[in-house]
C-alpha atoms as a PDB file:
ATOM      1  CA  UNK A   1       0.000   0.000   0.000  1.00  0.00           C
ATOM      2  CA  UNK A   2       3.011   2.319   0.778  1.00  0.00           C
ATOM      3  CA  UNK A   3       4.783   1.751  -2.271  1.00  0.00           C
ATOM      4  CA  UNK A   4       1.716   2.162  -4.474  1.00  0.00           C
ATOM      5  CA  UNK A   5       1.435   5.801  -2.927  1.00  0.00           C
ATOM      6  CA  UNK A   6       4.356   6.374  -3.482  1.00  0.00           C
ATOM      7  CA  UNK A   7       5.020   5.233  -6.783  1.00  0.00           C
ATOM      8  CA  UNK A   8       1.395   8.193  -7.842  1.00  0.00           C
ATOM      9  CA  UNK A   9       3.285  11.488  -6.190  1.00  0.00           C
ATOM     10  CA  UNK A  10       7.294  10.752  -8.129  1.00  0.00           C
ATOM     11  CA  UNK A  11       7.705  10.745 -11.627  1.00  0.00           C
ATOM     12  CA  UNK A  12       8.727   7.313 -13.076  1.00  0.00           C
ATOM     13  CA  UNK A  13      12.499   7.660 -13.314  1.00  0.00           C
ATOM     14  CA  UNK A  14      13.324   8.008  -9.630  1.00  0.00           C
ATOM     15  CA  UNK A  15      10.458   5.587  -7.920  1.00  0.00           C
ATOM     16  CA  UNK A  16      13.483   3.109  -7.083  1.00  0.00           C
ATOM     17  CA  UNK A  17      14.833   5.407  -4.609  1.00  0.00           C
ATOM     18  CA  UNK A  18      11.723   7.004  -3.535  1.00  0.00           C
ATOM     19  CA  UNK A  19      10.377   3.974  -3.072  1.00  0.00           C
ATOM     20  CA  UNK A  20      13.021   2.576  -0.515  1.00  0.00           C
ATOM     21  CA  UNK A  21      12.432   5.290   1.144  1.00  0.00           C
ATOM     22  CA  UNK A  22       9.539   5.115   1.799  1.00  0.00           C
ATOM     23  CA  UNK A  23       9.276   1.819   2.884  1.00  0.00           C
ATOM     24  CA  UNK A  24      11.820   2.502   5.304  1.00  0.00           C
ATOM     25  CA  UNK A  25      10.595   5.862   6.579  1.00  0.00           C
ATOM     26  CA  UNK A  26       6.966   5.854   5.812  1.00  0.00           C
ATOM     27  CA  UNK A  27       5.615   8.405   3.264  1.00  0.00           C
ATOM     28  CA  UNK A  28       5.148  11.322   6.240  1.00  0.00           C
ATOM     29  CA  UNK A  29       8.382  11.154   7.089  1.00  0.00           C
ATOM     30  CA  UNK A  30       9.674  11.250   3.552  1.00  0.00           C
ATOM     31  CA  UNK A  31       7.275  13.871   2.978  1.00  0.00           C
ATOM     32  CA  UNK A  32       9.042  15.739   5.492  1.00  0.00           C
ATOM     33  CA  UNK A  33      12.589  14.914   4.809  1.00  0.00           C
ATOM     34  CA  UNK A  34      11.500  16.740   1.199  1.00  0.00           C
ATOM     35  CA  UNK A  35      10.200  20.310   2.964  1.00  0.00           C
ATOM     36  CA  UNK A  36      12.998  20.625   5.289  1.00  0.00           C
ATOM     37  CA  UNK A  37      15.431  20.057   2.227  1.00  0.00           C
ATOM     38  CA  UNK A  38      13.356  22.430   0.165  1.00  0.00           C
ATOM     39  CA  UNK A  39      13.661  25.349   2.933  1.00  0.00           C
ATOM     40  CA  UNK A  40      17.073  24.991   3.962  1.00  0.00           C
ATOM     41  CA  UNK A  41      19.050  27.203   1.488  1.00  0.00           C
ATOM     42  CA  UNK A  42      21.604  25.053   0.962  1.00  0.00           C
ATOM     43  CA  UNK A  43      22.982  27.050  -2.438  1.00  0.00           C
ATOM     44  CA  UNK A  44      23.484  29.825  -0.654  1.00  0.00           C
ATOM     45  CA  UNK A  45      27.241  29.086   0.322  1.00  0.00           C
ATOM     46  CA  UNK A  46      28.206  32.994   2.147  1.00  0.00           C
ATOM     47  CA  UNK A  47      25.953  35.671   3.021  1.00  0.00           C
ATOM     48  CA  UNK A  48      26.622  39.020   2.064  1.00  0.00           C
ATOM     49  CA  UNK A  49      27.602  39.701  -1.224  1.00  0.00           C
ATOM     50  CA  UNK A  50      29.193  37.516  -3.957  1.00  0.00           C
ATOM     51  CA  UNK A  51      33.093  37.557  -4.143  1.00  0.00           C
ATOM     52  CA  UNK A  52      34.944  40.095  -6.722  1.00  0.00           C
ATOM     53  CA  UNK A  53      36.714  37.361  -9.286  1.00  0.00           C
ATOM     54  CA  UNK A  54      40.130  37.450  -9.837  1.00  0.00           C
ATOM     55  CA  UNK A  55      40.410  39.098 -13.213  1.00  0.00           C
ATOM     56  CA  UNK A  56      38.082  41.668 -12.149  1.00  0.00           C
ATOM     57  CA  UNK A  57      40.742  42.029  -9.195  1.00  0.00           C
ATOM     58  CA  UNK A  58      43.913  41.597 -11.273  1.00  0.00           C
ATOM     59  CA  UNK A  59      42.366  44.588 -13.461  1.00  0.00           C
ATOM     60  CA  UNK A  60      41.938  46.858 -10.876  1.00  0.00           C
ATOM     61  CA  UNK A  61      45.189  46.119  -9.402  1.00  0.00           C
ATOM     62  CA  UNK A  62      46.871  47.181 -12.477  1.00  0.00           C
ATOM     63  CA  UNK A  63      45.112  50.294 -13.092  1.00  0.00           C
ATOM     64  CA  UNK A  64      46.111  51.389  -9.927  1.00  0.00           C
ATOM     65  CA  UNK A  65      49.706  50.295 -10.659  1.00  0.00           C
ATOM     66  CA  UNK A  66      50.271  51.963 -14.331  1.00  0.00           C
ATOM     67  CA  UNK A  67      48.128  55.376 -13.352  1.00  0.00           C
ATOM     68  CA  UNK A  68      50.281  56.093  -9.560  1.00  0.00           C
ATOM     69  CA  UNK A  69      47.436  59.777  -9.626  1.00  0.00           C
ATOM     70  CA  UNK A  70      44.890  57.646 -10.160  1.00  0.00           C
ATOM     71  CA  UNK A  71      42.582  57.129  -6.882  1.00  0.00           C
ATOM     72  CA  UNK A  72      39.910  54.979  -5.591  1.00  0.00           C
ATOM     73  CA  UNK A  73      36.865  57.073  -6.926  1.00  0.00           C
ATOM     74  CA  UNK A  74      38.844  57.406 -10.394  1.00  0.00           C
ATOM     75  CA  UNK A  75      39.671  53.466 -10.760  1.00  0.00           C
ATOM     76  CA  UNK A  76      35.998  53.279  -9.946  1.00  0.00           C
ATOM     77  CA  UNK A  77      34.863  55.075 -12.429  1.00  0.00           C
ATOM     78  CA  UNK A  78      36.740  53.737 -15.452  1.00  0.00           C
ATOM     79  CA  UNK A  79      36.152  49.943 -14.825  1.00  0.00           C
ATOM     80  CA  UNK A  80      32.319  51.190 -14.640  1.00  0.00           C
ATOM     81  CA  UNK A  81      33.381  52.308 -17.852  1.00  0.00           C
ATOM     82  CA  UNK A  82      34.719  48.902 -19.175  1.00  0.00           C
ATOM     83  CA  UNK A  83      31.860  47.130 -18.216  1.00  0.00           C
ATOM     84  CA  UNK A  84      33.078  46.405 -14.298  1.00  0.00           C
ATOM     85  CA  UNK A  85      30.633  48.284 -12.070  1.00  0.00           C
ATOM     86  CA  UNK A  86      32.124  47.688  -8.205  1.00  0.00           C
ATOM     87  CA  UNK A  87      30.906  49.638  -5.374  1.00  0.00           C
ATOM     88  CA  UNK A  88      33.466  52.171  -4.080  1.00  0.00           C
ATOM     89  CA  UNK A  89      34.786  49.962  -0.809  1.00  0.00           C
ATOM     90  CA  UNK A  90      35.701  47.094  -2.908  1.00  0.00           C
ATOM     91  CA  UNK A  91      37.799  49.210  -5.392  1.00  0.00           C
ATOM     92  CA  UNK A  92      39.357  50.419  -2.374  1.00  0.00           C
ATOM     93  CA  UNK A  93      39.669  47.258  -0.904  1.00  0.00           C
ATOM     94  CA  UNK A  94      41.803  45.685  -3.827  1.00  0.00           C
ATOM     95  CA  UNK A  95      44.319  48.209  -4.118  1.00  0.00           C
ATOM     96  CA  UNK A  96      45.134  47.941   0.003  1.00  0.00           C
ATOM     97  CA  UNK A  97      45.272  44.302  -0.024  1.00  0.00           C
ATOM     98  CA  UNK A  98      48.068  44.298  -2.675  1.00  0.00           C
ATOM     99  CA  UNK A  99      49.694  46.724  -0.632  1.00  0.00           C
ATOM    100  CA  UNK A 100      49.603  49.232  -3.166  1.00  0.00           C
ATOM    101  CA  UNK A 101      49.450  52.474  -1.329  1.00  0.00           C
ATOM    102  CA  UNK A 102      46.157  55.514  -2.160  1.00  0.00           C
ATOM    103  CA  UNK A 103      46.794  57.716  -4.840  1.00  0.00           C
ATOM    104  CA  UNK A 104      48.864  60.972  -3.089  1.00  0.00           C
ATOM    105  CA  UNK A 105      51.256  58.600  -1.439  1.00  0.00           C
ATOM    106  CA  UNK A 106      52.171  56.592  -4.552  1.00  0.00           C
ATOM    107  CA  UNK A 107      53.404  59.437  -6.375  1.00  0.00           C
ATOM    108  CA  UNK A 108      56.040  61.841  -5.344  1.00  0.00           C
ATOM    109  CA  UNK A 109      58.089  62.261  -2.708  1.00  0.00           C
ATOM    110  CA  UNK A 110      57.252  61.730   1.242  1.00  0.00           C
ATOM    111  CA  UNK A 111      57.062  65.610   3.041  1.00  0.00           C
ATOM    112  CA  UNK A 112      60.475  64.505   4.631  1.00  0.00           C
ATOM    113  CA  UNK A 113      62.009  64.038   1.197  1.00  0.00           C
ATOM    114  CA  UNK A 114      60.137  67.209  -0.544  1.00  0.00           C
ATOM    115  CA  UNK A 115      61.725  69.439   2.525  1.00  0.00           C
ATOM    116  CA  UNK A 116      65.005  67.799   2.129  1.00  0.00           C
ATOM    117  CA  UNK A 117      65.066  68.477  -1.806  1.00  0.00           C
ATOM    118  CA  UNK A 118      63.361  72.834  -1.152  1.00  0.00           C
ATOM    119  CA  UNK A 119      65.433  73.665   1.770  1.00  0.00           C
ATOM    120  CA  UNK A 120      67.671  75.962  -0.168  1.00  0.00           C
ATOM    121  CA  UNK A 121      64.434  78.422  -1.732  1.00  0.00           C
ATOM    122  CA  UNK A 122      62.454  77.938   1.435  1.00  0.00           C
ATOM    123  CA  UNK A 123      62.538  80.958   3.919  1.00  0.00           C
ATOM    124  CA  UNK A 124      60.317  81.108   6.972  1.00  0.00           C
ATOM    125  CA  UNK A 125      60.142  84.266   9.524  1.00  0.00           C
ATOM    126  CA  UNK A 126      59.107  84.708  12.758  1.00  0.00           C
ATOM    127  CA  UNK A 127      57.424  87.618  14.935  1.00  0.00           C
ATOM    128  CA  UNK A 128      58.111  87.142  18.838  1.00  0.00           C
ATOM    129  CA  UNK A 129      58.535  89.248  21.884  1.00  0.00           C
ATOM    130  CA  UNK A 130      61.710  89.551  23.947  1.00  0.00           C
ATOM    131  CA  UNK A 131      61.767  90.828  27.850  1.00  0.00           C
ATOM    132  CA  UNK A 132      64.848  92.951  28.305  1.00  0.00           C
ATOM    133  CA  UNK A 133      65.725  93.264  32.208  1.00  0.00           C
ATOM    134  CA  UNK A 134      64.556  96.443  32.786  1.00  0.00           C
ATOM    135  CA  UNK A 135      60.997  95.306  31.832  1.00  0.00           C
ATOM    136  CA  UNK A 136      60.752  96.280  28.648  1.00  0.00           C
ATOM    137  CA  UNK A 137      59.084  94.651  25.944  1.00  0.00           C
ATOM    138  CA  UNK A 138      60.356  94.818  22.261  1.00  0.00           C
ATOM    139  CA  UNK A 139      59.318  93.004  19.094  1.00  0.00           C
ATOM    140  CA  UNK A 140      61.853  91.321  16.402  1.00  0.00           C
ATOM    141  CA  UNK A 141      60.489  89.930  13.256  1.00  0.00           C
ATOM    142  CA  UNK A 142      63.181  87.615  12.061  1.00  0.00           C
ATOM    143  CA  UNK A 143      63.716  85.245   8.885  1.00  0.00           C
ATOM    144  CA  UNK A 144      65.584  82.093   8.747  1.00  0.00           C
ATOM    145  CA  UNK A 145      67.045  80.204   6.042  1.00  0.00           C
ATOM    146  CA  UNK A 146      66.352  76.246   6.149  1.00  0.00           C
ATOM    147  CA  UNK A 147      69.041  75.260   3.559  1.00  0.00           C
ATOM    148  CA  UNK A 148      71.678  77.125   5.982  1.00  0.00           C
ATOM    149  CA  UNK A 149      70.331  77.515   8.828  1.00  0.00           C
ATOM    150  CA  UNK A 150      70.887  81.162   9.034  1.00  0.00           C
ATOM    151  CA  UNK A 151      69.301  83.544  10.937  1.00  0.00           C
ATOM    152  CA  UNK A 152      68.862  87.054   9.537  1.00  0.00           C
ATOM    153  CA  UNK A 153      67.471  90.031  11.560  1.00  0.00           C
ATOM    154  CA  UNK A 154      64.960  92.031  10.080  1.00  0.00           C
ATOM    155  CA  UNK A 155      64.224  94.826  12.958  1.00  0.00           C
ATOM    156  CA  UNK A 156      63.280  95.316  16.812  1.00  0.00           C
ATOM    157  CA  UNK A 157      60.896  98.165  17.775  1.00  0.00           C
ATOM    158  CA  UNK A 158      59.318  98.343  21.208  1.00  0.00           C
ATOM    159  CA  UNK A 159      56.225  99.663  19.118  1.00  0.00           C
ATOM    160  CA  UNK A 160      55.534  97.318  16.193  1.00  0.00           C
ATOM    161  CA  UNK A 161      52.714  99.664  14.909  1.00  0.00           C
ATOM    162  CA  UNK A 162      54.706 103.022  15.076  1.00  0.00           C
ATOM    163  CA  UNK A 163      55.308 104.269  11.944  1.00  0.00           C
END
């Protein structure tokens, strides 16, 4: 009686199976063996969303690589041009895990190295106050040369608005 059951819900190509199951099981139980399969998502592998794949990654990588001015936003843009659209984090994403640094650092000189290579044209100056020992106050505006390191005097006034 089982098997005859059975054999009127499955198509004809898998009763053999179907049916030893349900001998052994009882068609309830088979019946719901096949809902719990049905609802348990099994081809969704990750949540969240699907991977980037590798060429996708390998493009990226070298677009950051051949244009160092290039940033994130720009690298985004043009592989939504060639067909790649990739949200903003992930184009971000690729670059830093190839240890490729962002766009300002990649090209150029470190500050260090672009003070190192001005010092001779740069000139700073300075306004400050000195105490003298009788209580006086008076102003010197100096300028200093970083390449040298020398100091030049400009003026001292005790009243820096006097004319």
């Amino acid at each position: 009686m089982k098997i005859k059951l059975v054999e009127k819900m499955q198509p004809a190509g898998r009763v053999s199976a179907v049916r030893n199951a349900a001998v052994r099981n009882g068609p309830v139980t088979y019946r719901q063996g096949l809902v719990a399969r049905k609802w348990t998502f099994t081809d969704r592998r990750r949540p969240g969303r699907p991977c980037t794949c590798q060429s996708v990654k390998a493009l990226i990588v070298r677009m950051a690589r051949e244009n160092p001015t290039w940033g994130h936003r720009r690298i985004q843009c043009e592989s939504a041009r060639l067909g790649h659209p990739l949200a903003a984090s992930t184009v971000w994403e690729i670059p830093h895990a190839a240890d490729i640094d962002p766009a300002p650092r990649r090209a150029g000189p470190t500050w260090r190295q672009f003070l190192a290579a001005q010092a001779h044209a740069i000139i700073a100056c300075d306004f400050l106050v000195v105490e003298t020992i009788l209580l006086r106050r008076l102003y010197v505006l100096i300028f200093i040369e970083h390449g040298t390191r020398r100091l030049h005097l400009a003026g001292v006034t005790p009243h820096p608005t006097g004319a």
